[in-house]
N, C-alpha and C. Protein backbone atom coordinates (compact mmCIF):
# COMPACT_ATOMS: atom_id res chain seq x y z
N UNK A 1 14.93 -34.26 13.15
CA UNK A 1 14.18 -35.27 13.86
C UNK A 1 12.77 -35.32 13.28
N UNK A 2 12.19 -36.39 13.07
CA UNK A 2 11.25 -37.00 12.57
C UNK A 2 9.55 -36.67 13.24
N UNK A 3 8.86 -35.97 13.25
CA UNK A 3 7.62 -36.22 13.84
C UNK A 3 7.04 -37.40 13.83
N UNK A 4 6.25 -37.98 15.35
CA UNK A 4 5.22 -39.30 14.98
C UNK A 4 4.13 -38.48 14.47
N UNK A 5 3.69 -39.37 13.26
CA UNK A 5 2.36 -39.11 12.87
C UNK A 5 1.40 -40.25 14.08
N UNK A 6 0.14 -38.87 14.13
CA UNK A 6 -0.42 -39.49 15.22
C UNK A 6 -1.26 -41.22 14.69
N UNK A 7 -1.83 -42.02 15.66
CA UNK A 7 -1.98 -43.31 15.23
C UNK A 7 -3.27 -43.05 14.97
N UNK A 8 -4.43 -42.51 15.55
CA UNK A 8 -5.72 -42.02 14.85
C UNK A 8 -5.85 -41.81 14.01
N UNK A 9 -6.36 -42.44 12.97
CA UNK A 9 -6.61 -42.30 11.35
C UNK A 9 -7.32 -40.80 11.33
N UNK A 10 -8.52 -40.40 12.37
CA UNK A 10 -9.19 -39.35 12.58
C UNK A 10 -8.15 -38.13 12.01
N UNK A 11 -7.27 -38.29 13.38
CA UNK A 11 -6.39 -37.13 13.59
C UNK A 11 -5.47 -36.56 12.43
N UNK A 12 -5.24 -37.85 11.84
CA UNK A 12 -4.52 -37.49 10.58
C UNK A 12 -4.90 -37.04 9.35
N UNK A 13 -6.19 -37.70 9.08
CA UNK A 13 -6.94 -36.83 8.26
C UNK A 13 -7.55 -35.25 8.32
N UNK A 14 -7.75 -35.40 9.78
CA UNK A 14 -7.64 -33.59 10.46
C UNK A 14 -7.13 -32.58 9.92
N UNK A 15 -5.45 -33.47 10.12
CA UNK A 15 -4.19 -32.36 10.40
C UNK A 15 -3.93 -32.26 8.57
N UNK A 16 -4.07 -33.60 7.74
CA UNK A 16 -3.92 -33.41 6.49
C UNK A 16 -4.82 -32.44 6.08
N UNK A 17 -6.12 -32.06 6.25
CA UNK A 17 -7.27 -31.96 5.50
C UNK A 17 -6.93 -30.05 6.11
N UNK A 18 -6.81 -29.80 7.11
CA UNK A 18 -6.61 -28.22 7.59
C UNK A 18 -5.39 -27.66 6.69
N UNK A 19 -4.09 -28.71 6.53
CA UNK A 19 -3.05 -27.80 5.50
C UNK A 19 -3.46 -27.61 4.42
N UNK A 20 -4.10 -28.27 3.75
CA UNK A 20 -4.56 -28.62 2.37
C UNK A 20 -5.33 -27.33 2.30
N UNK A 21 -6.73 -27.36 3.03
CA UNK A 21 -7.81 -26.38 2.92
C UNK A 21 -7.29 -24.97 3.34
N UNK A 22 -6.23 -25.31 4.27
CA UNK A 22 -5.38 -23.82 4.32
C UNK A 22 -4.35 -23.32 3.55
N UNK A 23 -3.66 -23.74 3.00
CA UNK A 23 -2.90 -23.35 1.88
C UNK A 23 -3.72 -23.24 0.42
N UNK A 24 -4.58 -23.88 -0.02
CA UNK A 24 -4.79 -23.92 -1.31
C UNK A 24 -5.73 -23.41 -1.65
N UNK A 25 -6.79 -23.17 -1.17
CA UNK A 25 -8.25 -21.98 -1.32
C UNK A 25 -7.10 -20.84 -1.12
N UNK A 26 -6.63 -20.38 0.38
CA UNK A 26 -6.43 -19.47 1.27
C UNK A 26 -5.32 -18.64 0.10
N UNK A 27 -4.41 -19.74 -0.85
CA UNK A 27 -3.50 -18.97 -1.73
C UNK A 27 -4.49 -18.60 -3.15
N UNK A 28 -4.84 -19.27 -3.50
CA UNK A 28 -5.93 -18.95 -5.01
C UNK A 28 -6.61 -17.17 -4.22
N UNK A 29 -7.05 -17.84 -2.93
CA UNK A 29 -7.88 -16.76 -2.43
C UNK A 29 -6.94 -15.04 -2.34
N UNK A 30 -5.81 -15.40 -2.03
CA UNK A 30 -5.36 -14.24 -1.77
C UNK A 30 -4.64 -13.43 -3.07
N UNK A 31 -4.98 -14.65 -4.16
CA UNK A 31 -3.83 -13.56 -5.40
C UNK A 31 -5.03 -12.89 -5.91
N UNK A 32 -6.29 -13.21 -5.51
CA UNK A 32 -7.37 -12.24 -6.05
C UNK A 32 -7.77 -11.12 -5.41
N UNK A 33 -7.68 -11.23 -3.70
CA UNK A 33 -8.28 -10.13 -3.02
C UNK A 33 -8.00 -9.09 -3.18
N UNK A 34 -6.43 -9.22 -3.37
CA UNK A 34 -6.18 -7.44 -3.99
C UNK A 34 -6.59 -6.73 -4.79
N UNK A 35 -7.27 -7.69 -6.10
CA UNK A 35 -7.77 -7.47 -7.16
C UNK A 35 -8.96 -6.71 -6.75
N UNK A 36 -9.76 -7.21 -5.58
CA UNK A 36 -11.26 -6.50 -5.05
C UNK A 36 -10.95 -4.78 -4.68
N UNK A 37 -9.78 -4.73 -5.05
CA UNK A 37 -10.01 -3.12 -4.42
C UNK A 37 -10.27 -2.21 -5.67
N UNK A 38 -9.95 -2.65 -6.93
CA UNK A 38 -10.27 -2.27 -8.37
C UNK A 38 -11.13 -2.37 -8.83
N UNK A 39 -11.92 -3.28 -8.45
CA UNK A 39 -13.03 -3.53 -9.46
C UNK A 39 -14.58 -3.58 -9.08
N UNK A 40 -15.79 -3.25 -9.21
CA UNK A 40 -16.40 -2.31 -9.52
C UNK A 40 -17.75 -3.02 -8.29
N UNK A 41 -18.23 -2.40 -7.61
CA UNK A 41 -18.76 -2.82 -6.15
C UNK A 41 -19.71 -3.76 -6.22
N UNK A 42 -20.67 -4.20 -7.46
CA UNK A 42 -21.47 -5.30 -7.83
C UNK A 42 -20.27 -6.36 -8.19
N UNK A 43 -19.78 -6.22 -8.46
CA UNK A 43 -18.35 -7.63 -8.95
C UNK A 43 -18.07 -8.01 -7.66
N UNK A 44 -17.31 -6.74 -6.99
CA UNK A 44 -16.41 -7.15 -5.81
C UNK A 44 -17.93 -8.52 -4.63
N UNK A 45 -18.60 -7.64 -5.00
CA UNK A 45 -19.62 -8.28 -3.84
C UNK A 45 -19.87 -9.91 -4.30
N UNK A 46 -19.67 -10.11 -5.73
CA UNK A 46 -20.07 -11.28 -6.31
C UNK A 46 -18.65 -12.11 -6.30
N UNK A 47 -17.54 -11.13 -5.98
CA UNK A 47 -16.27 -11.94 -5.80
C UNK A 47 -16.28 -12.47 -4.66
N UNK A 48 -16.81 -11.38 -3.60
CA UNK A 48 -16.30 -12.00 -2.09
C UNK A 48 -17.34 -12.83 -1.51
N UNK A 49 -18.29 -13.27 -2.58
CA UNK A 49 -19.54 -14.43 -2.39
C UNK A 49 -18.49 -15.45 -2.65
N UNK A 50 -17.68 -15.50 -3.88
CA UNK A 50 -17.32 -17.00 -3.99
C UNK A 50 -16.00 -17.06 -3.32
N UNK A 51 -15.33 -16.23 -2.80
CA UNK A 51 -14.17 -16.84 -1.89
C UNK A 51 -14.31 -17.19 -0.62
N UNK A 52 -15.89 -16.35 -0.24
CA UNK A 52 -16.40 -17.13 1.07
C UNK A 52 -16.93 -18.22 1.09
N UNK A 53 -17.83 -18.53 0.13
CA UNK A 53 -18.11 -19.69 -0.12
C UNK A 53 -17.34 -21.37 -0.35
N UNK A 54 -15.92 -20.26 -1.10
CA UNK A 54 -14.86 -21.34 -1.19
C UNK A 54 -13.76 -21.76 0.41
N UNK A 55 -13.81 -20.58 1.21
CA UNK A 55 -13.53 -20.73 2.53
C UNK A 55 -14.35 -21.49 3.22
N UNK A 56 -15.51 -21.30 2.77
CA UNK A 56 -16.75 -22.24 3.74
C UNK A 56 -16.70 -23.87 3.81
N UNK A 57 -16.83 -23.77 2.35
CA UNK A 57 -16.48 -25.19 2.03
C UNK A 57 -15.35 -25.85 2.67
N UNK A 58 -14.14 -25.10 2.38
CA UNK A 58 -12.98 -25.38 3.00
C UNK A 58 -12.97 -26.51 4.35
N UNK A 59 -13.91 -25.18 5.41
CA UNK A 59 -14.41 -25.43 6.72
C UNK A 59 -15.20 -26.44 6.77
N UNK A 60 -15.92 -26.94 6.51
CA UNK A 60 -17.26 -27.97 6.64
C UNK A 60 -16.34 -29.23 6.08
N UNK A 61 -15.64 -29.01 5.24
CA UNK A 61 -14.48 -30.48 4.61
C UNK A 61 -13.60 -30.59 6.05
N UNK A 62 -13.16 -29.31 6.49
CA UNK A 62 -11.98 -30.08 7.52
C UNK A 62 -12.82 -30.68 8.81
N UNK A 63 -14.20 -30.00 9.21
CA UNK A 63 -14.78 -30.13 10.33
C UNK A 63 -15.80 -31.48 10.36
N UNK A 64 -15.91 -32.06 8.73
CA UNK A 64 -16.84 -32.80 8.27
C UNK A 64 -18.44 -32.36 8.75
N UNK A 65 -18.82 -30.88 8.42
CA UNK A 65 -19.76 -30.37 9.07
C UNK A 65 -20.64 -30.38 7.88
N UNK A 66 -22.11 -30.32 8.36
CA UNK A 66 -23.40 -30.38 7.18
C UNK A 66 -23.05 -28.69 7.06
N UNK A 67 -24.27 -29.01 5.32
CA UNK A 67 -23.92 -27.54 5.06
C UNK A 67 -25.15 -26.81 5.83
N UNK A 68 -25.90 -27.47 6.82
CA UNK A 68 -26.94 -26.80 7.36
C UNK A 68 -26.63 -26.27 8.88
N UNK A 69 -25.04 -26.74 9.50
CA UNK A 69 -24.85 -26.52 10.63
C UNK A 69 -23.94 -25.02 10.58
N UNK A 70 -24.16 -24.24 11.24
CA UNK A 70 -23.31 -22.70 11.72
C UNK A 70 -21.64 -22.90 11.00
N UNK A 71 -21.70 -21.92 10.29
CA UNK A 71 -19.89 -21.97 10.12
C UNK A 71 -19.29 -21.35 10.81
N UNK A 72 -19.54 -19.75 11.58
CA UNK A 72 -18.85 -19.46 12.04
C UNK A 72 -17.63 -19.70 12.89
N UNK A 73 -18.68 -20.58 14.09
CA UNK A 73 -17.58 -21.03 15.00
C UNK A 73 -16.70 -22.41 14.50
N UNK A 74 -17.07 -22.27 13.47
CA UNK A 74 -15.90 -23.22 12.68
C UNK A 74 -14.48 -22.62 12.44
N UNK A 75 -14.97 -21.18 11.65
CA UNK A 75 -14.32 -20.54 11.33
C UNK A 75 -13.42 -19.60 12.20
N UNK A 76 -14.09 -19.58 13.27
CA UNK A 76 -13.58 -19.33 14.51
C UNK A 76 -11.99 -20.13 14.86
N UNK A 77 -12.38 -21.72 14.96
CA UNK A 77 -11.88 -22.63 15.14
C UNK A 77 -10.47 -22.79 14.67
N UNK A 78 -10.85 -22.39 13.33
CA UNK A 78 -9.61 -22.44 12.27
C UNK A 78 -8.66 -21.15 11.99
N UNK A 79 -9.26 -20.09 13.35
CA UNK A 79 -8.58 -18.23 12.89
C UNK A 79 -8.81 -18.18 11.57
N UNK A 80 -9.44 -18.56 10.96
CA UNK A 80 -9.56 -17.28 9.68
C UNK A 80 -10.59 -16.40 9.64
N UNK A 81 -10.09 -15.12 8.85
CA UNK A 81 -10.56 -13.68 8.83
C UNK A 81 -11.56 -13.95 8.46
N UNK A 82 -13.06 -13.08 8.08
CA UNK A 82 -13.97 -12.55 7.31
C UNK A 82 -13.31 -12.17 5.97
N UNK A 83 -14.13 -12.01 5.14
CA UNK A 83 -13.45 -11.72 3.40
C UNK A 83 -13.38 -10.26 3.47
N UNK A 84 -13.77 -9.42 4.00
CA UNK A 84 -13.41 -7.96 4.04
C UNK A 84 -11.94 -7.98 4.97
N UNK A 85 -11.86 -8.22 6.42
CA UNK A 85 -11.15 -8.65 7.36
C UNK A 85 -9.66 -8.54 6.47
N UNK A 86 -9.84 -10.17 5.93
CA UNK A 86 -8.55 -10.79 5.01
C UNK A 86 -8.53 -9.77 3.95
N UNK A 87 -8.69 -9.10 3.76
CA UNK A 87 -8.60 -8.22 2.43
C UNK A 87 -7.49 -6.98 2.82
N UNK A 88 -8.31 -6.60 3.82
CA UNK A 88 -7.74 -5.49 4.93
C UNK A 88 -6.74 -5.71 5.53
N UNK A 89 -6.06 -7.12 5.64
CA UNK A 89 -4.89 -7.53 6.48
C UNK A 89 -3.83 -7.91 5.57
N UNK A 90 -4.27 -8.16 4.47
CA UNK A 90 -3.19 -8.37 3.37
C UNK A 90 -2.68 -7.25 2.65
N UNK A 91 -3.85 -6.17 2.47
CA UNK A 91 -3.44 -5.23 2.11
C UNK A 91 -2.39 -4.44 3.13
N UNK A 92 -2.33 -4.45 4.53
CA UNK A 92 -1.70 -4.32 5.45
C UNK A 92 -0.03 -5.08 5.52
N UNK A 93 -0.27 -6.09 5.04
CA UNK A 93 0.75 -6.66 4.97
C UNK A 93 2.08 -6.12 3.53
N UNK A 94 0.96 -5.94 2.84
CA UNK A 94 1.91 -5.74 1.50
C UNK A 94 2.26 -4.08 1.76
N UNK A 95 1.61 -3.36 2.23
CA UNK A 95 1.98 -1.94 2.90
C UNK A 95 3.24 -1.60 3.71
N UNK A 96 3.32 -2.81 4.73
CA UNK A 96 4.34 -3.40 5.34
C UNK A 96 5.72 -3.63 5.02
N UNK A 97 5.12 -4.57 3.54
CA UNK A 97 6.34 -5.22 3.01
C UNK A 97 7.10 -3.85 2.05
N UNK A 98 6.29 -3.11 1.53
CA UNK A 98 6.56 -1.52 1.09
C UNK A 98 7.54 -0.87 1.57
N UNK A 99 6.87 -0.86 2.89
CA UNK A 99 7.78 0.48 3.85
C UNK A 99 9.33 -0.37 4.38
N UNK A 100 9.05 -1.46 4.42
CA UNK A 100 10.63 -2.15 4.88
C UNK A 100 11.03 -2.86 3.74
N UNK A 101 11.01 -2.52 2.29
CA UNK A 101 12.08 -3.01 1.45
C UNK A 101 12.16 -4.24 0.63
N UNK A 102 10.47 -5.20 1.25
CA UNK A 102 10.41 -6.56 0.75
C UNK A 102 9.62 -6.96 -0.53
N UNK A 103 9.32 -5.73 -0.96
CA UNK A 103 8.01 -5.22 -1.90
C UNK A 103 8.73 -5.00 -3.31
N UNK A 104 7.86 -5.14 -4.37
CA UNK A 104 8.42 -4.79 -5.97
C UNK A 104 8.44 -2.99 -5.49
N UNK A 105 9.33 -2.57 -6.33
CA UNK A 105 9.83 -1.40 -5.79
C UNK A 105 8.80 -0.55 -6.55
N UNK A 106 7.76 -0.88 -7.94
CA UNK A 106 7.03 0.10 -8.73
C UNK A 106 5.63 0.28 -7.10
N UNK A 107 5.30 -0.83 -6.36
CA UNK A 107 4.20 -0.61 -5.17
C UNK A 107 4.99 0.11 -4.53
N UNK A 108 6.44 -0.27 -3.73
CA UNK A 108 6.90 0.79 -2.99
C UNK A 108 6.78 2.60 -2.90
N UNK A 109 7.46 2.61 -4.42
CA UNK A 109 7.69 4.33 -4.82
C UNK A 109 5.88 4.62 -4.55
N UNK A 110 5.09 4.16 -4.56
CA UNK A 110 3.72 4.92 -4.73
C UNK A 110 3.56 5.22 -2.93
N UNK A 111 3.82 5.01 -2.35
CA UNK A 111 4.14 5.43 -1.16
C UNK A 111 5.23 6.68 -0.31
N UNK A 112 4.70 7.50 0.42
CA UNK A 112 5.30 8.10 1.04
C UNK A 112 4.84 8.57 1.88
N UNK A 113 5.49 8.80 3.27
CA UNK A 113 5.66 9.10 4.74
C UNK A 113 5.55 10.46 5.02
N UNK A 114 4.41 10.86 5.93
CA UNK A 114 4.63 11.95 6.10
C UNK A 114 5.78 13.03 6.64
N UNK A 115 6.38 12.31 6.96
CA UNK A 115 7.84 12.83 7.62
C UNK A 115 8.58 13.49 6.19
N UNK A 116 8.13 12.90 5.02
CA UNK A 116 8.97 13.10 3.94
C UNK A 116 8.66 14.22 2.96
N UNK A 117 7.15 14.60 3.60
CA UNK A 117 6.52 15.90 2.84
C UNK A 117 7.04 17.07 3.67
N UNK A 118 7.68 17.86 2.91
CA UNK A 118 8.33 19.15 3.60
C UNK A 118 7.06 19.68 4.55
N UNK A 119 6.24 20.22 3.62
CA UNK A 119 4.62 20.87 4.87
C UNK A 119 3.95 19.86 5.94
N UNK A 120 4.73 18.86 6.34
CA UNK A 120 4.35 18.23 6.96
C UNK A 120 5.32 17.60 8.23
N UNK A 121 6.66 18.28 8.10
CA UNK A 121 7.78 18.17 8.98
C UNK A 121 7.42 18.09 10.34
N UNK A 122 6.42 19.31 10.45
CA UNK A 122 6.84 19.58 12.12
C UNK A 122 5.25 19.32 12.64
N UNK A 123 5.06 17.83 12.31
CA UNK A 123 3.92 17.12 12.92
C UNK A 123 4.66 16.60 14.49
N UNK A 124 3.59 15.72 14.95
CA UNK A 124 3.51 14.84 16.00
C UNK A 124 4.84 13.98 15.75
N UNK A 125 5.54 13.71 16.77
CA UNK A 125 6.46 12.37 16.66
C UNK A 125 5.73 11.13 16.75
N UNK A 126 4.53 11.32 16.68
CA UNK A 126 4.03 9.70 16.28
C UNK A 126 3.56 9.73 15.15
N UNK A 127 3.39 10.61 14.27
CA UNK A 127 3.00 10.66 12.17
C UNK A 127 4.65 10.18 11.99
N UNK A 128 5.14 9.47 12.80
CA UNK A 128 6.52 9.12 11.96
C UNK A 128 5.85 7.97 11.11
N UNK A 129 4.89 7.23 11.75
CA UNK A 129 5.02 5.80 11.00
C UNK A 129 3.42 6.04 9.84
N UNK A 130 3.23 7.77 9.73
CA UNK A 130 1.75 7.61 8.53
C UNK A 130 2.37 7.95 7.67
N UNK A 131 1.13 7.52 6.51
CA UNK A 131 1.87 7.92 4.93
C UNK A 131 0.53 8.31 4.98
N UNK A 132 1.28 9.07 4.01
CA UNK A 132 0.16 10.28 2.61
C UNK A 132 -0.33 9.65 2.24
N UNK A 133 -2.00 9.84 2.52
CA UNK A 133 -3.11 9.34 1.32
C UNK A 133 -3.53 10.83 0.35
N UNK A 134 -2.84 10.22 -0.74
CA UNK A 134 -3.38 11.56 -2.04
C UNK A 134 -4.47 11.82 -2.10
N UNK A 135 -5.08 13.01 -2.90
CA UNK A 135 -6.55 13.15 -2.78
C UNK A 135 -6.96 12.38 -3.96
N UNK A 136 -8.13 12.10 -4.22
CA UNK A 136 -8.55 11.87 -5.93
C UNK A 136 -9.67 12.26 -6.11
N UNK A 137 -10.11 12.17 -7.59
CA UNK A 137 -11.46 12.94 -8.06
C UNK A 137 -11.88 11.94 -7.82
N UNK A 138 -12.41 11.18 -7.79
CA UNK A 138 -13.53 10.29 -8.16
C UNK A 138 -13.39 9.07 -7.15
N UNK A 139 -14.34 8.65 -6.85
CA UNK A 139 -14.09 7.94 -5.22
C UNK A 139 -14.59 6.55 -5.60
N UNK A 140 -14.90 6.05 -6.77
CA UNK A 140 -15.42 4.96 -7.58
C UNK A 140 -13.69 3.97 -8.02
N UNK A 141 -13.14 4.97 -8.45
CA UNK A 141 -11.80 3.96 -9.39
C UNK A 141 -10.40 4.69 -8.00
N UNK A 142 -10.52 6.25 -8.12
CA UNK A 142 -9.05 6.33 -7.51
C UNK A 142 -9.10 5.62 -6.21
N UNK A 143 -9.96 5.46 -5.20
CA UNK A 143 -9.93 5.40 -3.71
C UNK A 143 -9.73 3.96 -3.60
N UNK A 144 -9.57 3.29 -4.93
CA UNK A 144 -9.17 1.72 -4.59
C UNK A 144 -7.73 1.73 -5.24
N UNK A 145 -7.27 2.68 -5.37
CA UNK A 145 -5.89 2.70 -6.55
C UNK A 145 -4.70 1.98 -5.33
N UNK A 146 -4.36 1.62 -5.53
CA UNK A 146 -3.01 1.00 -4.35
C UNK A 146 -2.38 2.26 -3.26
N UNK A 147 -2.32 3.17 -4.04
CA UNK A 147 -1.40 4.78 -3.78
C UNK A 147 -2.05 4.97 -2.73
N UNK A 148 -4.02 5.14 -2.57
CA UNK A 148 -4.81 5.38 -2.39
C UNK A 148 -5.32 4.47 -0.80
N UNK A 149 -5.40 3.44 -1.45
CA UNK A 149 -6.24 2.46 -0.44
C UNK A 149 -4.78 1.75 0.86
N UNK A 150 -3.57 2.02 0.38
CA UNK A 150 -2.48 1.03 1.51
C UNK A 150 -2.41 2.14 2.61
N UNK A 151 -2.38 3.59 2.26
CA UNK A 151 -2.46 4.76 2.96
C UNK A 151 -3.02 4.62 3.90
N UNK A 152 -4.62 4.46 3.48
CA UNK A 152 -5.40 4.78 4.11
C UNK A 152 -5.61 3.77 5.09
N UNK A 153 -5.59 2.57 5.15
CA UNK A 153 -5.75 1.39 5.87
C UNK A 153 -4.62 1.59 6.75
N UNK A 154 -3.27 1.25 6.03
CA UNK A 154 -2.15 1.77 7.18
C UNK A 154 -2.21 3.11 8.56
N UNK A 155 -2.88 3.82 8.28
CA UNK A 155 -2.81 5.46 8.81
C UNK A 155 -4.48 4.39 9.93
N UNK A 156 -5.18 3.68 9.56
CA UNK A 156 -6.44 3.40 10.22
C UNK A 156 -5.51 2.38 11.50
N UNK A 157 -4.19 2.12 11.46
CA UNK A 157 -3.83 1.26 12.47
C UNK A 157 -3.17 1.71 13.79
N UNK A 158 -3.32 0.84 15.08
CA UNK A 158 -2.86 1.49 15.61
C UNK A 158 -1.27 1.64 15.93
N UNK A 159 -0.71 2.75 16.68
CA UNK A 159 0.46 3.83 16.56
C UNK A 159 1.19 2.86 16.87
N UNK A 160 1.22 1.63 17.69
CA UNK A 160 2.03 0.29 18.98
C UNK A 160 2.14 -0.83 16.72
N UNK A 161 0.95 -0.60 16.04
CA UNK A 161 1.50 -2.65 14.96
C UNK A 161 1.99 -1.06 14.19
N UNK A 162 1.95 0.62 13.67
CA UNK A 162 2.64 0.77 12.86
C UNK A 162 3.93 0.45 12.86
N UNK A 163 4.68 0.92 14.25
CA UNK A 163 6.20 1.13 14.19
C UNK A 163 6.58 -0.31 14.75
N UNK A 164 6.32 -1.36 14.37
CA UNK A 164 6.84 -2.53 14.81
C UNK A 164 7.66 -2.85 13.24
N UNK A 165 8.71 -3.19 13.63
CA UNK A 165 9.79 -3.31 12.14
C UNK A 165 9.72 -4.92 12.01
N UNK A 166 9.38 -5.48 12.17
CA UNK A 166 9.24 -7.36 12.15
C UNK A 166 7.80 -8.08 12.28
């Protein structure tokens, strides 16, 4: 069955202008964020200037807002994250997609559950759903390594979104 498109020219340009600005920044935007966990804290900061900026824009096109009026509650408007936020939730997601099977299997294997480390058997029945964050030397390159950073974000959530399987 057919949707009416609404008869407000307004409305339609709305509803066009929010998929557009949400799919197509929001995807460019996300094949890079992962990239911010590698690369080097003057970059990252100069990266997550222009994907906010490119989110901003986004916002002020769908809201037809000056660039002198508040974005937030724009951004509000539209649920999207902060650029740290979205970084943190995708990385969450692909952690996700890891532990249940939906993931390239070379991200998967870099993962493991504490349940699965022998010295670590006879924890809490709620470390069922943490994984091992390895140690590393150097807190500049390893602590953004994938192995490193899905761990640690995952293990920062709470015990009710780990063990949810869907």
């Amino acid at each position: 069955m057919l949707r009416r498109t609404p008869t407000d020219p307004q409305r339609v340009v709305f509803s066009v202008s929010t998929r557009l600005a949400d799919t197509y920044p929001c995807s460019r935007c996300q094949q890079g964020r992962l990239l911010l966990l590698r690369v080097d804290r003057c970059l990252q900061l100069s990266l997550e200037q222009t994907i906010l900026s490119i989110l901003n824009a986004a916002a002020r096109l769908i809201f037809y807002a000056r660039r002198s009026e508040h974005i937030i509650p724009l951004l509000h408007d539209l649920h999207w994250l902060r650029v740290p936020d979205r970084i943190q939730f995708r990385l969450c997601v692909l952690t996700f997609r890891c532990l249940y099977g939906s993931a390239p299997s070379y991200l998967a294997n870099s993962l493991r559950r504490t349940v699965d480390v022998a010295s670590r058997q006879r924890r809490r029945l709620s470390d069922v759903t943490m994984l091992v964050v390895p140690s590393t030397r150097r807190s500049t390159f390893g602590d953004r390594a994938f192995s490193v950073a899905a761990p640690r974000t995952w293990n920062r959530l709470p015990a009710s979104v780990q063990a949810t399987t869907s």
